[in-house]
N, C-alpha and C. Protein backbone atom coordinates (compact mmCIF):
# COMPACT_ATOMS: atom_id res chain seq x y z
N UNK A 1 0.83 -1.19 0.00
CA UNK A 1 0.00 0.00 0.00
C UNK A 1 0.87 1.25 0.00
N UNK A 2 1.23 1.62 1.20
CA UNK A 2 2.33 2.55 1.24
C UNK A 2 4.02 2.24 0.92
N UNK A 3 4.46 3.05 -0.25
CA UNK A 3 6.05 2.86 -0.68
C UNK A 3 6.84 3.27 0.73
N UNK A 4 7.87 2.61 1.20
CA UNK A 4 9.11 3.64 1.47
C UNK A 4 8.61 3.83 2.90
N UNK A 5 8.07 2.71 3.84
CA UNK A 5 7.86 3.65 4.73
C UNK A 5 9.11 2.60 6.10
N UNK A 6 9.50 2.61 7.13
CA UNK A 6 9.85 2.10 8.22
C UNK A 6 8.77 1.41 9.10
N UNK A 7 9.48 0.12 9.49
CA UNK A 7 8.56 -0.84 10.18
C UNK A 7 9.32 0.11 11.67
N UNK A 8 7.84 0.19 12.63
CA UNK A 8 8.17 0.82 13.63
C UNK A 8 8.84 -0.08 14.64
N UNK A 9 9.69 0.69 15.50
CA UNK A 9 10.37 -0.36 16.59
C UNK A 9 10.41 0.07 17.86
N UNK A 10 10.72 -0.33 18.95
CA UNK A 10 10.99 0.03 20.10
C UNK A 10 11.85 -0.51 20.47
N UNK A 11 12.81 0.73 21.80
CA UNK A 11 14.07 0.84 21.76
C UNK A 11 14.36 -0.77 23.22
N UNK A 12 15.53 -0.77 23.18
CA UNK A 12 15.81 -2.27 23.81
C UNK A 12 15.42 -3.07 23.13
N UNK A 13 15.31 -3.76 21.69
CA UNK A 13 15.02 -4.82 21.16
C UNK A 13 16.44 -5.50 21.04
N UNK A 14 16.91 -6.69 20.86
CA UNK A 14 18.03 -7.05 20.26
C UNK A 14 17.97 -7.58 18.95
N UNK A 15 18.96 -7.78 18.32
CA UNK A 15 18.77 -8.59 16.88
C UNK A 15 17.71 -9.28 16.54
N UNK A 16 17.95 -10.56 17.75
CA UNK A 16 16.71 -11.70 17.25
C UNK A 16 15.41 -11.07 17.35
N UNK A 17 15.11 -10.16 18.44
CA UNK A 17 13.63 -9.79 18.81
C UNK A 17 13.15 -8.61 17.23
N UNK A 18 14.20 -8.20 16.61
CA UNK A 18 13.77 -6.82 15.88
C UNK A 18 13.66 -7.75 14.53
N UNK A 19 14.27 -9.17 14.11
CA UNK A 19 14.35 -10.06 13.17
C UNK A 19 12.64 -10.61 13.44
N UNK A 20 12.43 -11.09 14.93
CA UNK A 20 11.08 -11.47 15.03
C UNK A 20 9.96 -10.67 14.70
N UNK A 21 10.05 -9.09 15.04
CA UNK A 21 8.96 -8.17 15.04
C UNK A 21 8.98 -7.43 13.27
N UNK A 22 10.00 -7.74 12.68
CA UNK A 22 10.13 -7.27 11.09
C UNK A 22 9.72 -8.22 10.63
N UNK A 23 9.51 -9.68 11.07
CA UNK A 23 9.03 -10.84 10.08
C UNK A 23 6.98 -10.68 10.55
N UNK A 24 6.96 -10.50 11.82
CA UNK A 24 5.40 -10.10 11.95
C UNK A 24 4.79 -9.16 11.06
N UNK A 25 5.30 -8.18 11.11
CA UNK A 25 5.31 -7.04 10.11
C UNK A 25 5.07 -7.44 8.64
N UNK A 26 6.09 -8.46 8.17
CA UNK A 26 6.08 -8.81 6.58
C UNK A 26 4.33 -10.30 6.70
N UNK A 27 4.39 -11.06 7.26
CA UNK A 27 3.12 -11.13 7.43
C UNK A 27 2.21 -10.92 7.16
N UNK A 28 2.12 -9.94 8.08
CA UNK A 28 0.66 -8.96 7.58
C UNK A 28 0.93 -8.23 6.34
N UNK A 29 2.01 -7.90 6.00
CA UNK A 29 1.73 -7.48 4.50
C UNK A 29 1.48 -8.61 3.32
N UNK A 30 2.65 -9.41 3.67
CA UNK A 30 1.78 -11.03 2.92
C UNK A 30 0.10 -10.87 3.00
N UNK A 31 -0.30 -10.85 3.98
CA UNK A 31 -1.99 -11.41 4.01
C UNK A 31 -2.62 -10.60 3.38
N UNK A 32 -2.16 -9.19 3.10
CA UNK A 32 -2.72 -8.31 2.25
C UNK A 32 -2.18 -8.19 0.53
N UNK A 33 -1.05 -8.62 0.42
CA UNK A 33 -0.44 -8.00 -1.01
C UNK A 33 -0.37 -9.45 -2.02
N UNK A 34 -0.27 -11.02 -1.14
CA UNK A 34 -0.09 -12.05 -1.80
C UNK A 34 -1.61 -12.56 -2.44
N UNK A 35 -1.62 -12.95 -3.65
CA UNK A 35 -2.38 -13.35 -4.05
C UNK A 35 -3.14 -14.75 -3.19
N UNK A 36 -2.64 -15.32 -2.68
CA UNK A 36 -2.54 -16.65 -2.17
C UNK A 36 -2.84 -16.40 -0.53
N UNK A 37 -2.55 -15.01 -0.09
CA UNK A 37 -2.26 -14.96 1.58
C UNK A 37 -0.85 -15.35 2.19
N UNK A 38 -1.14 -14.76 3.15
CA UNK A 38 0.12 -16.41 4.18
C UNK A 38 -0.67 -17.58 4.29
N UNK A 39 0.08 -18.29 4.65
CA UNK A 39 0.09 -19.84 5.57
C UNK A 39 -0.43 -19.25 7.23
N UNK A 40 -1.89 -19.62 7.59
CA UNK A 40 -2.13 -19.19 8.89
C UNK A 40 -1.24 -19.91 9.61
N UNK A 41 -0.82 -20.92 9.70
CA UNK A 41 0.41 -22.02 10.92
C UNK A 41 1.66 -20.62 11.17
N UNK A 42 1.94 -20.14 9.63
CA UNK A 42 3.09 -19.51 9.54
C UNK A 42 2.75 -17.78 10.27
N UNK A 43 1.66 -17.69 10.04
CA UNK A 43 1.34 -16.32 11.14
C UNK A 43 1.48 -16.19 12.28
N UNK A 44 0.40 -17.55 12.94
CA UNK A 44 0.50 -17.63 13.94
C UNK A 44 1.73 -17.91 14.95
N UNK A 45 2.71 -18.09 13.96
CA UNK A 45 3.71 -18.64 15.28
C UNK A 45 5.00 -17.33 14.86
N UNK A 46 4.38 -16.32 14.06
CA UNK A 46 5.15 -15.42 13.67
C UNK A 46 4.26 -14.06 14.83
N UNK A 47 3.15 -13.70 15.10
CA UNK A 47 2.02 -13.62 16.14
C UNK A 47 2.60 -13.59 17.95
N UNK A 48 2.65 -14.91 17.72
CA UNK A 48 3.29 -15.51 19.19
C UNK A 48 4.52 -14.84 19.47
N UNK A 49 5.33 -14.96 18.66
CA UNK A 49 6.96 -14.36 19.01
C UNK A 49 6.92 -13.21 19.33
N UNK A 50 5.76 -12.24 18.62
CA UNK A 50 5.95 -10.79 18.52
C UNK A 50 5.46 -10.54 20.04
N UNK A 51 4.12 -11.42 20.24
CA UNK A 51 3.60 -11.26 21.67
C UNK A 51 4.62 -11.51 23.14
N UNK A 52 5.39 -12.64 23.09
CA UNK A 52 6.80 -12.97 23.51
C UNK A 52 7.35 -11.52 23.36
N UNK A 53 7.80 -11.02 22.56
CA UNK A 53 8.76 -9.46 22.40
C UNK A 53 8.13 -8.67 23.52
N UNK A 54 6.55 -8.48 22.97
CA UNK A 54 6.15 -7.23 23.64
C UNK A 54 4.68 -7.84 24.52
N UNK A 55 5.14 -8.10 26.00
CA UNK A 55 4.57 -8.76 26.52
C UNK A 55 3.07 -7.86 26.93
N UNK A 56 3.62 -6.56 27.05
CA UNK A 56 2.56 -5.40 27.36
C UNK A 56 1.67 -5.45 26.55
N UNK A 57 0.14 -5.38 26.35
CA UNK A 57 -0.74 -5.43 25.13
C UNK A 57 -0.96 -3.90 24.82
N UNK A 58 -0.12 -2.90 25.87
CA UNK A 58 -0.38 -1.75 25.44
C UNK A 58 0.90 -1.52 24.27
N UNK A 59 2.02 -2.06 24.62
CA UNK A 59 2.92 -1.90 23.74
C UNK A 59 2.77 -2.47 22.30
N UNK A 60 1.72 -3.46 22.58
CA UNK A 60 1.42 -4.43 21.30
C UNK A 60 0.23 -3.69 20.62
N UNK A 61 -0.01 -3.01 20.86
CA UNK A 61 -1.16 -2.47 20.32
C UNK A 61 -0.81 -1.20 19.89
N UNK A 62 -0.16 -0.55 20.67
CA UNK A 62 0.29 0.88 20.13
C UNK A 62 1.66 0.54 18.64
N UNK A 63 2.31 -0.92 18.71
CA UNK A 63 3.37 -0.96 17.33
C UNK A 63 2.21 -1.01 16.45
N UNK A 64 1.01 -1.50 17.02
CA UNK A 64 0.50 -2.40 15.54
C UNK A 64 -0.38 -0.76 15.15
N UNK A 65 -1.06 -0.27 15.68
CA UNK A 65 -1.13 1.22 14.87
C UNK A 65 -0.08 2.17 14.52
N UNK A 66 0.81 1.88 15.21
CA UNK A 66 2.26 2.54 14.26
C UNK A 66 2.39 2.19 12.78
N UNK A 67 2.62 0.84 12.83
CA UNK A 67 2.43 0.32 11.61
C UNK A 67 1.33 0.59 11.12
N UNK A 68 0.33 0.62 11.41
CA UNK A 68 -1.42 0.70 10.32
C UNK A 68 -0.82 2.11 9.59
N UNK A 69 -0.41 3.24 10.50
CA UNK A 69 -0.47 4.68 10.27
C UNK A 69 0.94 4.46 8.86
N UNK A 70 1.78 3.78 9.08
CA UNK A 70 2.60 4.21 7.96
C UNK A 70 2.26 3.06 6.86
N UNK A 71 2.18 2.06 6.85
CA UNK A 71 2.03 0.94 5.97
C UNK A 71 0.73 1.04 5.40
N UNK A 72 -0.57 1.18 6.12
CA UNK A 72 -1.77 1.22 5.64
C UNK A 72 -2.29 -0.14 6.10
N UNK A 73 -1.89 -1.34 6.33
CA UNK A 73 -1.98 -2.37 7.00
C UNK A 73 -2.50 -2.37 8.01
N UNK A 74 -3.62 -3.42 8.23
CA UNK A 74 -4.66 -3.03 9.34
C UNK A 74 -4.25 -4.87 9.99
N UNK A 75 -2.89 -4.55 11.30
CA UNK A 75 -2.32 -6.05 11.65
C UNK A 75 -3.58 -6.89 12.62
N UNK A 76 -4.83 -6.20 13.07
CA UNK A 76 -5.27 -6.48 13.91
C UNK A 76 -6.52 -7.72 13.35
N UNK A 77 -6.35 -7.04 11.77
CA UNK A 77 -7.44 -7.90 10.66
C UNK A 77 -7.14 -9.21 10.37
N UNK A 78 -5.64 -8.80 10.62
CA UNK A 78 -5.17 -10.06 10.25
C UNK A 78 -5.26 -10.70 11.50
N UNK A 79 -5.01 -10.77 12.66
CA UNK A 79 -5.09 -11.17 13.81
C UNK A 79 -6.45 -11.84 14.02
N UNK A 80 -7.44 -11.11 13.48
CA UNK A 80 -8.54 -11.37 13.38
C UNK A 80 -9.17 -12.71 12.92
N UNK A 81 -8.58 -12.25 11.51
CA UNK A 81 -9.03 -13.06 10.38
C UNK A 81 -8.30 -14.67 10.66
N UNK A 82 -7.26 -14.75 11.98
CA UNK A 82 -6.32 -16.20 12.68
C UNK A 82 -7.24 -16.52 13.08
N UNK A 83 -7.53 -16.14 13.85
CA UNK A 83 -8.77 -16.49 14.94
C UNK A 83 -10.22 -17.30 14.47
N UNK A 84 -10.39 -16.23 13.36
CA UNK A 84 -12.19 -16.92 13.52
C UNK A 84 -12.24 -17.60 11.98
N UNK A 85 -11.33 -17.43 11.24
CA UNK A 85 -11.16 -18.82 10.06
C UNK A 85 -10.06 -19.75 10.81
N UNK A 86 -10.95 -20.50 9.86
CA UNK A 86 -9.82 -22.09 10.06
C UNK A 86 -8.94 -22.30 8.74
N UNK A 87 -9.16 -21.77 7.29
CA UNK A 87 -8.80 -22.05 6.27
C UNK A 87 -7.04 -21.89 6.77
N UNK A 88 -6.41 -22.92 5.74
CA UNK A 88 -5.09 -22.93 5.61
C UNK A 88 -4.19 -21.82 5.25
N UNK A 89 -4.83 -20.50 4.64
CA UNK A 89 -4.35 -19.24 3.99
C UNK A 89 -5.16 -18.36 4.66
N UNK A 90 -4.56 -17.08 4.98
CA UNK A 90 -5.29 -16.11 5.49
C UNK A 90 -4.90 -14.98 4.29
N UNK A 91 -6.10 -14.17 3.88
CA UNK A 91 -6.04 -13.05 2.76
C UNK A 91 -7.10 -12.34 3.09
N UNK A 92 -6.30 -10.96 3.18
CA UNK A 92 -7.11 -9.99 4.16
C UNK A 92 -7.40 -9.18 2.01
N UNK A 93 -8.70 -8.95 2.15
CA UNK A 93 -9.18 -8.39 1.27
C UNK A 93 -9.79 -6.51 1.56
N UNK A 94 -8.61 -5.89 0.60
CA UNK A 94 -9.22 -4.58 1.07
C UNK A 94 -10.40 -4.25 0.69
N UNK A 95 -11.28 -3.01 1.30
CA UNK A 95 -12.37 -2.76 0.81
C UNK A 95 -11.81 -1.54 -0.14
């Protein structure tokens, strides 16, 4: 959706945790930009890690509208869309 923009971060992450929270990030853009979706198995355990990172749901909630605001990516749809399908692919369809 949006060119050129930065996946948001917060400070104290280390390598592995900022490798975990940039692959959540690509994710949700998968579920929106791939024809096909992600692999829900492959979200969800991409989901989990990020929750692991940022144990606070205020912190988890305030990256994931960081991200909505620059990407256009709405991560919570996708979060959503784990939850209450069962299908093997998740594909978040814009309106």
């Amino acid at each position: 959706m949006a060119d050129g923009y930065e996946y948001p971060l917060i400070d104290g992450l280390n390598v592995d945790e900022i490798i975990d929270v940039v692959n959540f990030y690509q994710m949700v853009e998968q579920a929106y930009e791939q024809s096909g979706g992600v692999k829900r198995s492959d979200f969800l355990a991409a989901y989990r890690k990020f929750q692991k990172i940022l144990p606070s749901k205020m912190e988890e909630k305030q990256l994931e509208r960081e991200f909505e605001n620059r990407s256009g990516y709405d991560a919570y749809q996708v979060i959503k869309a784990s939850k209450d399908a069962q299908s093997v692919n998740l594909k978040i369809h814009e309106a």
